[in-house]
Protein backbone atom coordinates (compact mmCIF):
# COMPACT_ATOMS: atom_id res chain seq x y z
CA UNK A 1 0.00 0.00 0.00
CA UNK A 2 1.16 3.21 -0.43
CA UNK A 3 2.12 6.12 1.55
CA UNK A 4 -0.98 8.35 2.62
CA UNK A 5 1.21 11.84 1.77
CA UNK A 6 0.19 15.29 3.08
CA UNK A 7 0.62 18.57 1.20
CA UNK A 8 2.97 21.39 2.50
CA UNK A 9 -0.14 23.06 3.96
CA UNK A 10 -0.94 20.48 6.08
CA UNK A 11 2.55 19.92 7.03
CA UNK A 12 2.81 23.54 8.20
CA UNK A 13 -0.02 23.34 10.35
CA UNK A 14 1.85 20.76 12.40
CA UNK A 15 4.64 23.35 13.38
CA UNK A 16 2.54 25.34 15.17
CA UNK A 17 4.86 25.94 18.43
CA UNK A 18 2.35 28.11 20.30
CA UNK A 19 0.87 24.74 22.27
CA UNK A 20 2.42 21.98 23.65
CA UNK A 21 1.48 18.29 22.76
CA UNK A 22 -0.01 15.58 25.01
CA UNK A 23 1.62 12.51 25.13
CA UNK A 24 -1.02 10.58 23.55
CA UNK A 25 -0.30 12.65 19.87
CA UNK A 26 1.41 10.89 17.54
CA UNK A 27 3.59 14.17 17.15
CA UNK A 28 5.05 13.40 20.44
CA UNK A 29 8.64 11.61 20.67
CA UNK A 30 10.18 10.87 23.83
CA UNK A 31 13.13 13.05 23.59
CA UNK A 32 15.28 11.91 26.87
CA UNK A 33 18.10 10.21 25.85
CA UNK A 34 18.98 13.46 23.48
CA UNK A 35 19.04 15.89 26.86
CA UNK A 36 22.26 14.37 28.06
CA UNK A 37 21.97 13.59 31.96
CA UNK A 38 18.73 13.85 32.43
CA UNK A 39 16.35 11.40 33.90
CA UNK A 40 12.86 11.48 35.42
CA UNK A 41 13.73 8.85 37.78
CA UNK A 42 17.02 10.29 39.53
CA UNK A 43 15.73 14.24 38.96
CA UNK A 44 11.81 13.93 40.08
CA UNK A 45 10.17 10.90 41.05
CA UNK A 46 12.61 9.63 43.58
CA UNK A 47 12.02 12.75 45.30
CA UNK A 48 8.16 12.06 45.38
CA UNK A 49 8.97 8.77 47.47
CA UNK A 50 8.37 6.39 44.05
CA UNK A 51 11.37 3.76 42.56
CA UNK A 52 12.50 3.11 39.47
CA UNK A 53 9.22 0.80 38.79
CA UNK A 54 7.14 3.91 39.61
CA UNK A 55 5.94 2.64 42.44
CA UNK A 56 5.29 4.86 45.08
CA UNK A 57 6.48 4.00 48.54
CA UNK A 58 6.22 7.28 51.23
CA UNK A 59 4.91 10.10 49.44
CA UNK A 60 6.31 13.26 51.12
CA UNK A 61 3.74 15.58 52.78
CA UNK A 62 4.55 18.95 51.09
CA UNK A 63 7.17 19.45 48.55
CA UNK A 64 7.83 22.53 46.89
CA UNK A 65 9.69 21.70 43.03
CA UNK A 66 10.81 23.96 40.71
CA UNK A 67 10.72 23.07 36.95
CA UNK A 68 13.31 24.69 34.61
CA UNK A 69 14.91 24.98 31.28
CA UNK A 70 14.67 28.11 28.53
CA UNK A 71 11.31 28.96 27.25
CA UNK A 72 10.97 26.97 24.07
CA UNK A 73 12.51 23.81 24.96
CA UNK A 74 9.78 21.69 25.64
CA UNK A 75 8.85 22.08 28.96
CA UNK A 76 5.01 22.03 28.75
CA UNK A 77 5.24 19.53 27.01
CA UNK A 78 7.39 17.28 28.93
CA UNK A 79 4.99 18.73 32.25
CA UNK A 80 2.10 17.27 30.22
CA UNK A 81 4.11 13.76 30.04
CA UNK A 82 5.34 14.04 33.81
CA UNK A 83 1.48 14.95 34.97
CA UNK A 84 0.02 11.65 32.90
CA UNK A 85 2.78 9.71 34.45
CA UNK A 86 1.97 10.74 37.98
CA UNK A 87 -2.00 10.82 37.87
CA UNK A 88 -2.19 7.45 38.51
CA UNK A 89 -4.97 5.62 40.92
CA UNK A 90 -1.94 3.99 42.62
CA UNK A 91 0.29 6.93 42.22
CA UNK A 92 -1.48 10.50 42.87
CA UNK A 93 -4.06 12.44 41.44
CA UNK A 94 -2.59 15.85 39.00
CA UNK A 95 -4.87 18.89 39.37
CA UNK A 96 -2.89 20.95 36.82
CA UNK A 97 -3.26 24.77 36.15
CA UNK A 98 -2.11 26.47 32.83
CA UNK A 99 -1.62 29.97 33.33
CA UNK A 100 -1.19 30.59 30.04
CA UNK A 101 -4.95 29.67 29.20
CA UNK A 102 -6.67 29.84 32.04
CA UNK A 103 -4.80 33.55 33.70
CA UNK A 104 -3.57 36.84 32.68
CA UNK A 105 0.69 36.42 32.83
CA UNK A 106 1.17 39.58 32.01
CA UNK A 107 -0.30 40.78 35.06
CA UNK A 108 -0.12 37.62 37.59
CA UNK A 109 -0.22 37.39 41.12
CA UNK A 110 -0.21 34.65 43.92
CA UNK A 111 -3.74 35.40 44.53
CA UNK A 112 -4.43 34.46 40.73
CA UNK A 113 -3.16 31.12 41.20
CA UNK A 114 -4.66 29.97 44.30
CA UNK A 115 -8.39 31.23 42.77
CA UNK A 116 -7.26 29.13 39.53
CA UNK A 117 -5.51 25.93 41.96
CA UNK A 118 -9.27 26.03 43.74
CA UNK A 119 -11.67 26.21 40.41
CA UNK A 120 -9.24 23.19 39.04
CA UNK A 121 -9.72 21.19 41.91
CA UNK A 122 -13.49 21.51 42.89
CA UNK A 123 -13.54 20.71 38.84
CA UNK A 124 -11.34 17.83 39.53
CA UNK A 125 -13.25 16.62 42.26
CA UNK A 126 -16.64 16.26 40.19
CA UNK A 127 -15.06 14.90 37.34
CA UNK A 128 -13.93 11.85 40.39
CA UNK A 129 -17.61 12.19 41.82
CA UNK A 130 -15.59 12.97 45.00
CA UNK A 131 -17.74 13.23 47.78
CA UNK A 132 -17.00 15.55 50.04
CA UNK A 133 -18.28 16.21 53.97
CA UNK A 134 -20.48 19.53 53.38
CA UNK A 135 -18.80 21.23 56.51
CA UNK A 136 -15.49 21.82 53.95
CA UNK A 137 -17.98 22.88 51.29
CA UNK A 138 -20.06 25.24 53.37
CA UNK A 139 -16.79 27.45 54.33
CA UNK A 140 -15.98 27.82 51.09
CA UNK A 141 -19.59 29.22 50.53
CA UNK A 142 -19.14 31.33 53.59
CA UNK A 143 -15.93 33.13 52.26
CA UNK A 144 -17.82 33.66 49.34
CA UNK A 145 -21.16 35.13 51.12
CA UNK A 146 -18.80 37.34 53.93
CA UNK A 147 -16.07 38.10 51.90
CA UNK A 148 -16.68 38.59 48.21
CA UNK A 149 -20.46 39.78 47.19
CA UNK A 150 -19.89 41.53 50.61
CA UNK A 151 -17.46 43.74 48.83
CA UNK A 152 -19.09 47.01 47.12
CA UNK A 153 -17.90 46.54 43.85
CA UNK A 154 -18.32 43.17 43.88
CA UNK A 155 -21.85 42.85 44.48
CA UNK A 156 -22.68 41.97 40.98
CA UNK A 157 -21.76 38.16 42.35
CA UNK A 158 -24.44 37.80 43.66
CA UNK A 159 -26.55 36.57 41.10
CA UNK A 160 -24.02 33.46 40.91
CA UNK A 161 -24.31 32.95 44.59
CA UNK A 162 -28.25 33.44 44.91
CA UNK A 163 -28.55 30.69 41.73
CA UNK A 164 -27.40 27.96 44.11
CA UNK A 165 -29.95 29.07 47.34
CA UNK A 166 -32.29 26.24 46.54
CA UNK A 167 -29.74 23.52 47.20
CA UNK A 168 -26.71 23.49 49.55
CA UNK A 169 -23.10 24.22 48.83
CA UNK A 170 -21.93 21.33 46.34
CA UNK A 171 -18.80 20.62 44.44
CA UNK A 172 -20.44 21.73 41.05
CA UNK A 173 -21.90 25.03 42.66
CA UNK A 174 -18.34 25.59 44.02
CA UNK A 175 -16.54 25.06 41.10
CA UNK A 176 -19.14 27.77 39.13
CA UNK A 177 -18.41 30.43 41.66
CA UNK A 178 -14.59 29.96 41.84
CA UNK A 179 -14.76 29.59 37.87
CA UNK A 180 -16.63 32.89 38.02
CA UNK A 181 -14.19 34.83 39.61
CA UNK A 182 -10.80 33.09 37.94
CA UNK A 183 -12.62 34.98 34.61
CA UNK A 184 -12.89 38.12 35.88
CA UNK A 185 -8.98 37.88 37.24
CA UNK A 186 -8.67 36.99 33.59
CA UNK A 187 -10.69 38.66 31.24
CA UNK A 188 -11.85 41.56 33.41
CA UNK A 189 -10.02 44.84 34.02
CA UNK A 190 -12.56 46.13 35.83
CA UNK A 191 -13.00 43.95 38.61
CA UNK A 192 -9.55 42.41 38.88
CA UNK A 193 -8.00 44.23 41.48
CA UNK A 194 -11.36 44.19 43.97
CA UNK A 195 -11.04 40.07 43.07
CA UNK A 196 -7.33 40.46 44.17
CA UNK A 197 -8.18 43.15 47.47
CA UNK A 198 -10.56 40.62 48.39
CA UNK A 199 -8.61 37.62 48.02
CA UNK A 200 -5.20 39.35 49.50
CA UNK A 201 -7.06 40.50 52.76
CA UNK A 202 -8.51 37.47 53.59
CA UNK A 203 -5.48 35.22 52.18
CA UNK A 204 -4.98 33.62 55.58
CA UNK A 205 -8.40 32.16 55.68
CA UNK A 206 -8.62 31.13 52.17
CA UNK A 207 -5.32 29.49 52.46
CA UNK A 208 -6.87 27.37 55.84
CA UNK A 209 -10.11 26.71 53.64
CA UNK A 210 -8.27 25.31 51.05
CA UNK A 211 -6.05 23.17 53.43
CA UNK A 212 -8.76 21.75 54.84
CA UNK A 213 -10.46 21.11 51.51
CA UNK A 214 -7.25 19.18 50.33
CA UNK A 215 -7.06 17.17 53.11
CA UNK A 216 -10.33 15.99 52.73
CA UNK A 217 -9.97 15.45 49.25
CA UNK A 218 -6.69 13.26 49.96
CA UNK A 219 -8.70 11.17 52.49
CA UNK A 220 -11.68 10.23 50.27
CA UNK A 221 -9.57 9.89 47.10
CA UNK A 222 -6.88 7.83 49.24
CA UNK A 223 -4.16 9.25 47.40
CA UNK A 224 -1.90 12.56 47.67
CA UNK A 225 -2.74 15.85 45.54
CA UNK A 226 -0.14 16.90 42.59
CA UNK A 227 -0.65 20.74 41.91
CA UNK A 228 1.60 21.67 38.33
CA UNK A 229 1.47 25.18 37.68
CA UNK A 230 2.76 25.36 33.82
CA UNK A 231 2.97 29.38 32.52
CA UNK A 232 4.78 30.73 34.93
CA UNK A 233 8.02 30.29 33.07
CA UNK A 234 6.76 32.79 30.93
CA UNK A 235 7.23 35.60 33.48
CA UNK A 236 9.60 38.24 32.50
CA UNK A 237 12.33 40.06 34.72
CA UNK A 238 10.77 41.81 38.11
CA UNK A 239 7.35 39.96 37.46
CA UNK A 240 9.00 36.61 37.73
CA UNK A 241 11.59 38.26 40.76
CA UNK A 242 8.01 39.09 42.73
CA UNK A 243 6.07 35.83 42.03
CA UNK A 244 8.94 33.49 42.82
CA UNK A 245 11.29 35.43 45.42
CA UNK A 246 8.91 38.26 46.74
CA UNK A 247 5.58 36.53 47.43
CA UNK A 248 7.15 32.87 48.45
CA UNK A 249 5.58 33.03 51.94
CA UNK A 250 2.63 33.23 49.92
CA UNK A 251 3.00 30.24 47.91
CA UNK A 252 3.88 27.97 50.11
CA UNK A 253 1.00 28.53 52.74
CA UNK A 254 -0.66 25.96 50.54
CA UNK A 255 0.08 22.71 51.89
CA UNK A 256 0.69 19.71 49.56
CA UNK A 257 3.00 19.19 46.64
CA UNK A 258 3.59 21.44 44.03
CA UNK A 259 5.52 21.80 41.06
CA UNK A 260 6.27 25.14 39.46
CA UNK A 261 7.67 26.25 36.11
CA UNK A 262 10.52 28.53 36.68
CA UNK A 263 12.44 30.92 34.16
CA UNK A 264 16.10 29.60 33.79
CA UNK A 265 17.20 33.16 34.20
CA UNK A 266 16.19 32.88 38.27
CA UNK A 267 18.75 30.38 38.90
CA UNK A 268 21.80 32.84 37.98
CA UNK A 269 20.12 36.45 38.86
CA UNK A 270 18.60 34.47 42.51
CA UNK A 271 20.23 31.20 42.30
CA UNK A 272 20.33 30.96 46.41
CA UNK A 273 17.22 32.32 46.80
CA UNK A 274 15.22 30.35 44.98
CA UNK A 275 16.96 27.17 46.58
CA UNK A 276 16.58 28.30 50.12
CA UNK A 277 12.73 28.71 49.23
CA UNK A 278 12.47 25.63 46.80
CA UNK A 279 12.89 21.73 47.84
CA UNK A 280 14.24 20.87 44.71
CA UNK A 281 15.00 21.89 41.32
CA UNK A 282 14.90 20.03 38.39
CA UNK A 283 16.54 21.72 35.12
CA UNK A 284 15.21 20.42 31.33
CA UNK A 285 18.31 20.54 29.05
CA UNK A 286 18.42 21.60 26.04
CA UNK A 287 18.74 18.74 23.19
CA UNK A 288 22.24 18.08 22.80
CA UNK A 289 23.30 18.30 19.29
CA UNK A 290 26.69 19.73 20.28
CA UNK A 291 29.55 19.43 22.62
CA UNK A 292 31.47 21.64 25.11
CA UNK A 293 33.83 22.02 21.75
CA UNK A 294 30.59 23.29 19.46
CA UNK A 295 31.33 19.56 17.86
CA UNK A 296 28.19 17.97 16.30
CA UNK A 297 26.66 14.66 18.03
CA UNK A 298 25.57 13.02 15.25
CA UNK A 299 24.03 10.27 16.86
CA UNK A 300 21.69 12.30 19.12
CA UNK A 301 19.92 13.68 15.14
CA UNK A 302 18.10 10.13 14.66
CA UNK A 303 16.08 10.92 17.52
CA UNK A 304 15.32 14.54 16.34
CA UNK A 305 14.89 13.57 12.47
CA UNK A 306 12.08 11.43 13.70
CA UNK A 307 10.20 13.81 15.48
CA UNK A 308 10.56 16.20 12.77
CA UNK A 309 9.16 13.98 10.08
CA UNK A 310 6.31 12.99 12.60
CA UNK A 311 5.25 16.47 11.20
CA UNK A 312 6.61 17.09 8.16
CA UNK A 313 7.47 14.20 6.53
CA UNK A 314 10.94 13.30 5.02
CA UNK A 315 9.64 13.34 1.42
CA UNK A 316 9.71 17.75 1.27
CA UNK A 317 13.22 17.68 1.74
CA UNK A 318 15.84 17.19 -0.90
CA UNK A 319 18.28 15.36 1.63
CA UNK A 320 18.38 14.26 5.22
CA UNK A 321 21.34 17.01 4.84
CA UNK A 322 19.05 19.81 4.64
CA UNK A 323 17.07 18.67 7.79
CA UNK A 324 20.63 18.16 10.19
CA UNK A 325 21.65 22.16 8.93
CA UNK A 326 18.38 23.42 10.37
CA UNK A 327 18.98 20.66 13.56
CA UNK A 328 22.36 22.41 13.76
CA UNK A 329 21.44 25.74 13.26
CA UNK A 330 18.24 25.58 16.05
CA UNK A 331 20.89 24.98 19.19
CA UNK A 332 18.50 21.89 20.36
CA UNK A 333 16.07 24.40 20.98
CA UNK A 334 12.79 22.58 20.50
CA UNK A 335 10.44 25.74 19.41
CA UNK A 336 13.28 27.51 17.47
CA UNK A 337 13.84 24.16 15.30
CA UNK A 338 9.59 24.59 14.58
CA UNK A 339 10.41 28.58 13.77
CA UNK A 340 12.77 27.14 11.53
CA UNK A 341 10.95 24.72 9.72
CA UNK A 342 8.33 27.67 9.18
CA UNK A 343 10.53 29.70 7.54
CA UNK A 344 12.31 26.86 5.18
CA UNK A 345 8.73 25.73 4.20
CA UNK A 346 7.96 29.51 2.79
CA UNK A 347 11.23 29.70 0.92
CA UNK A 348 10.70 25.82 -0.25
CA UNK A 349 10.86 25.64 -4.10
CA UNK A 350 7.56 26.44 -5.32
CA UNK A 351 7.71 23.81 -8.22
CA UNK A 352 7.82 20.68 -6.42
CA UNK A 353 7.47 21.50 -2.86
CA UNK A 354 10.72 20.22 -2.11
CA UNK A 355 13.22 21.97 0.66
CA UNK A 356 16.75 22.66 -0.93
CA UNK A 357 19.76 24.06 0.39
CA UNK A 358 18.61 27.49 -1.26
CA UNK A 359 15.78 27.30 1.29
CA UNK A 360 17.29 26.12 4.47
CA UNK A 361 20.19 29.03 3.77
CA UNK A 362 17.11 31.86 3.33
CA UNK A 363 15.39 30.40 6.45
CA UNK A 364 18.86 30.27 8.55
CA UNK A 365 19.40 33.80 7.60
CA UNK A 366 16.23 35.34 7.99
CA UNK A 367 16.51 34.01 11.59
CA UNK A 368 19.30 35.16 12.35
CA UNK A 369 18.33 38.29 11.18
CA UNK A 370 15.29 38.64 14.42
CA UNK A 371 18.57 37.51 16.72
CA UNK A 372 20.41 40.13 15.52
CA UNK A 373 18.14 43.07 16.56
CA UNK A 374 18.79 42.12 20.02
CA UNK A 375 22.02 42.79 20.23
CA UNK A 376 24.73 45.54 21.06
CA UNK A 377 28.43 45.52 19.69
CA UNK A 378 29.83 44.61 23.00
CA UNK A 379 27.45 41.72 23.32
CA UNK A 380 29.28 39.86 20.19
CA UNK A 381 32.86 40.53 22.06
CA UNK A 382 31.03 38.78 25.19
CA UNK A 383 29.55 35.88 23.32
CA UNK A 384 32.80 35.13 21.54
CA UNK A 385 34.37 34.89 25.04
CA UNK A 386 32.13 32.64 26.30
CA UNK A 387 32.29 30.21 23.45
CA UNK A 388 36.00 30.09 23.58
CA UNK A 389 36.29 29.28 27.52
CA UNK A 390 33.35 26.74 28.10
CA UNK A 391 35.19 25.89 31.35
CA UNK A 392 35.10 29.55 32.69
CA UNK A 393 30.99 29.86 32.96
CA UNK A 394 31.05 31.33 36.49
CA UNK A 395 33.95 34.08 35.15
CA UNK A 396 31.04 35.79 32.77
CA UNK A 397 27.71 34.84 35.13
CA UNK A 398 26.14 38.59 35.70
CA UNK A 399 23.23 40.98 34.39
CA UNK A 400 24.71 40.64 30.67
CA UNK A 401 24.53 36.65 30.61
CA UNK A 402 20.99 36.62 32.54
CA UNK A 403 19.91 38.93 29.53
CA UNK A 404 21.35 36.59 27.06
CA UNK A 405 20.11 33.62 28.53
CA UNK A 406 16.27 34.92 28.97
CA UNK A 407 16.44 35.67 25.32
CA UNK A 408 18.06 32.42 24.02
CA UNK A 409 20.70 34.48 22.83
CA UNK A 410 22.75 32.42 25.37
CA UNK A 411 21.87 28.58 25.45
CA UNK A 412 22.39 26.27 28.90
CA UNK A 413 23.11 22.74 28.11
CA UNK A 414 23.80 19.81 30.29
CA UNK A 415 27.13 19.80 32.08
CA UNK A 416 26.25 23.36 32.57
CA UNK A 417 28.13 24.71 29.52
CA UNK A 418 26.92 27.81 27.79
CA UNK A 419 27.23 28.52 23.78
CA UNK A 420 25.79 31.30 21.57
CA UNK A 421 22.40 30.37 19.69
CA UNK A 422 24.48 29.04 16.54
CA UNK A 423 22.81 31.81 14.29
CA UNK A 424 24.56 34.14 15.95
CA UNK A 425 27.68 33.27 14.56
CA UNK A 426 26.52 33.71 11.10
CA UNK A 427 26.23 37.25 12.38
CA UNK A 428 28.99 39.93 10.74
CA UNK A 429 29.18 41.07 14.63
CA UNK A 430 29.73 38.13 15.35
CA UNK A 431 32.82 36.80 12.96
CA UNK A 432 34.13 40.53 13.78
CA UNK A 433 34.51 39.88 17.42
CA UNK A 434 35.64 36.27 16.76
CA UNK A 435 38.66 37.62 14.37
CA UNK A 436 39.55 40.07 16.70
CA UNK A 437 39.73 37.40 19.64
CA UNK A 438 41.59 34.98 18.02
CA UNK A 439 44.26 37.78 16.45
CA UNK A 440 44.50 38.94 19.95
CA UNK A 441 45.32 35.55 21.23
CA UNK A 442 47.84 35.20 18.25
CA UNK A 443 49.43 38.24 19.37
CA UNK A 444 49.75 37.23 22.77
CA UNK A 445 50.93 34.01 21.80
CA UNK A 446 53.51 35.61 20.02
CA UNK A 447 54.50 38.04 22.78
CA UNK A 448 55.12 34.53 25.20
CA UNK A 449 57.36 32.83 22.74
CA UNK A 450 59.11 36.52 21.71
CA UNK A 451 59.85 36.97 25.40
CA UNK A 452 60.84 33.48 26.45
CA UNK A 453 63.55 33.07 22.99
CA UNK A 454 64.64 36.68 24.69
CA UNK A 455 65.04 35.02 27.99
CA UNK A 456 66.95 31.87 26.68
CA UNK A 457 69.06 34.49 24.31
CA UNK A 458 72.66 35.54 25.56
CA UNK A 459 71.48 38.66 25.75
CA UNK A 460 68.59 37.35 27.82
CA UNK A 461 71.20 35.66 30.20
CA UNK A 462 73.54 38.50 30.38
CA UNK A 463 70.39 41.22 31.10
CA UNK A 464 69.79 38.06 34.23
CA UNK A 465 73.38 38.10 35.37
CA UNK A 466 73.41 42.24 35.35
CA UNK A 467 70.11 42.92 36.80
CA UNK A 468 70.52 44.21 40.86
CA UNK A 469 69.60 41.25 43.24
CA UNK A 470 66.62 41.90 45.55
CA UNK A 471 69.06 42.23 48.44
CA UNK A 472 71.27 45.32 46.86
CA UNK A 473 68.25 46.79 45.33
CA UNK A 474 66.21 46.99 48.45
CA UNK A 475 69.28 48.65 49.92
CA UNK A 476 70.42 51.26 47.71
């Protein structure tokens, strides 16, 4: 039989990096062994008192776990796979919270979340048929009643609250009201802030409401709650410095086990912060196409190929060639390999569809291009340093390299190592700064053999044998 083939449209509709993949799609490929030293086992789930055979032994009763790598790599997605992994009847049970979707992260606060943690769960806990002793339920209602529709520009609850007088406060009812007011934090500039006064003021209670209602949960589900918070990678510079370092305290009022995505930029602007405030850390490399020596490792690209041509087949390009360039040329960074793939599929040849080296050049080029606007002269010198002294990492960590690495100018691999996104280097900025490194280390290679042929010279000797000892000069 043969091949079912898809045109170049459909293919490009499978590149669409804005969404992560569940692990059920048959886009996803386990990427793993192409991270380096990374696994699940050793980095999470040991921590969450399970073995290698997953299963779990002495779950811990609050842990605190932050989940890192640059935006792009394929953190969501690899969340999504942890989450399925862990939800489990003999494992625990994921409530998991996309900020992306379901808040505002351009404008996020701790009280945010913990509306959004409580309309997941009360929605978790009907889709379960949870039951759950009214007495938890009927606090919730009364923070509602006292509390919210209490507040004068917040009366316009009401209606939500009065719908549910006929019967009495029930996980559905709950999850309606809390769903109610995780919109407005969304959608709604105009109550937002009251939402967030309310919330703020009475965060103490809320937070003991919401213990309680966990606890209860845990008991009639006989297994421990999972909160993942994906999204929050996605906050930029002091937003991400308040939400992570500033409001802590906050956070971790809420008892149980959490995991939070964290942007890689924290752990070298607030590196001992965030671990004196987090119980563990667990970092998603980059894929590792090259070594500390920018060397290609070829036989990490079968892996990659293959999730490539789960969406766009290996038939639109003219040679596996063209497909390791672009592998190459993306770092190992998941979303900028997609970005890439959307740019060779414009400049494709319009004849037969197919992607030739005339495209992949156009496409590395016009990427390298939106790098380049990011950048200041001195930024090339710094990059070119880097590159040349992978062992030296700590000599260049500061505000410049935290800049770099939030904007994947900079890419963190396993082992630590840092290298310039490879389009830089295509740069004219870039092969400046890397001439005028390498002429100055010629030089001063130069000036180390000049001087030590001086110093082995008879002239060399005789300057030696004139030259004042230490013990006349110190006395003349």
């Amino acid at each position: 039989m043969s091949e079912q083939r898809i045109t170049i449209w459909e293919a490009k509709n499978n590149l669409d990096y804005r969404d992560y993949i569940e692990p059920d799609d048959p886009m996803f490929v386990d990427l793993t062994e192409v991270r380096g030293d990374y696994q699940l086992y050793a980095n999470l789930y040991d921590k969450l008192g399970m073995d290698e055979d997953g299963v779990l032994h002495n779950p811990p009763k609050t842990k605190y776990i932050i989940f890192t790598g640059h935006i792009g790599c394929g953190k969501s997605t690899e969340l999504a796979r942890i989450d399925e992994y862990l939800d489990d009847i003999e494992r625990y049970c994921v409530v998991r919270l996309d900020c992306l979707k379901q808040l505002d992260i351009n404008n996020l606060k701790y009280s945010d979340v913990l509306l959004g943690l409580a309309k997941n769960l009360l929605e978790r806990l009907e889709k379960e048929r949870v039951r759950i002793d009214k007495v938890h339920l009927s606090k919730l209602e009364d923070w509602f009643k006292e509390r919210v529709i209490s507040h004068a520009n917040l009366q316009r609850y009401e209606a939500d609250l009065t719908a549910g007088t006929k019967v009495e406060a029930t996980i559905p009812f709950l999850a309606t009201l809390f769903a109610s007011l995780t919109t407005s934090v969304h959608n709604s500039t105009t109550y937002r802030e009251d939402v967030r006064e309310v919330v703020r003021n009475t965060y103490s209670q809320l937070i003991a409401i919401f213990n309680d209602l966990t606890e209860a949960a845990e008991s009639e589900l006989n297994r421990r709650l999972v909160f993942s918070i994906d999204g929050t990678d996605r906050l930029d510079g002091d937003d991400s410095v308040n939400f992570f370092i500033e409001d802590i305290n906050q956070l971790t009022q809420i008892c149980g086990i959490f995991i939070y995505c964290a942007p890689i930029h924290l752990l070298h602007s607030h590196n001992t912060m965030l671990l004196a405030r987090f119980d563990e850390v667990v970092r998603l490399p980059m894929l590792k196409v090259r070594d500390r020596d920018n060397q290609p490792i070829m036989d990490n690209f079968g892996v990659i190929r293959d999730m490539v041509y789960r969406r766009l087949p290996s038939y639109f390009f003219e040679s596996e060639a063209m497909l390791d360039e672009l592998i190459t040329y993306s770092g190992g960074h998941l979303r900028d390999l997609l970005r890439l793939l959307n740019n060779v599929c414009s400049y494709r040849n319009g004849e037969n569809d197919k992607i030739d080296a005339h495209a992949v050049e156009r496409a590395i080029d016009a990427f390298a291009t939106e790098y380049e606007r990011m950048l200041k002269s001195s930024d090339y010198q710094f990059l070119v340093q880097v590159d040349n002294n992978p062992d030296k990492k700590n000599e260049y960590a500061g505000e410049q390299s935290n800049r770099m690495l939030q904007h994947l100018v900079l890419l963190e691999y396993n082992s630590f190592f840092w290298k310039s996104h490879p389009v830089i280097t295509r740069l004219a900025g870039y092969q400046t700064a890397e001439a005028d490194y390498h002429a100055a280390k010629q030089a001063e290679i130069a000036a180390q053999q000049a001087e030590i042929a001086f110093q082995n010279s008879w002239r060399g000797k005789l300057a030696r044998l004139l030259k004042p000892s230490s013990k006349y000069a110190d006395n003349s």
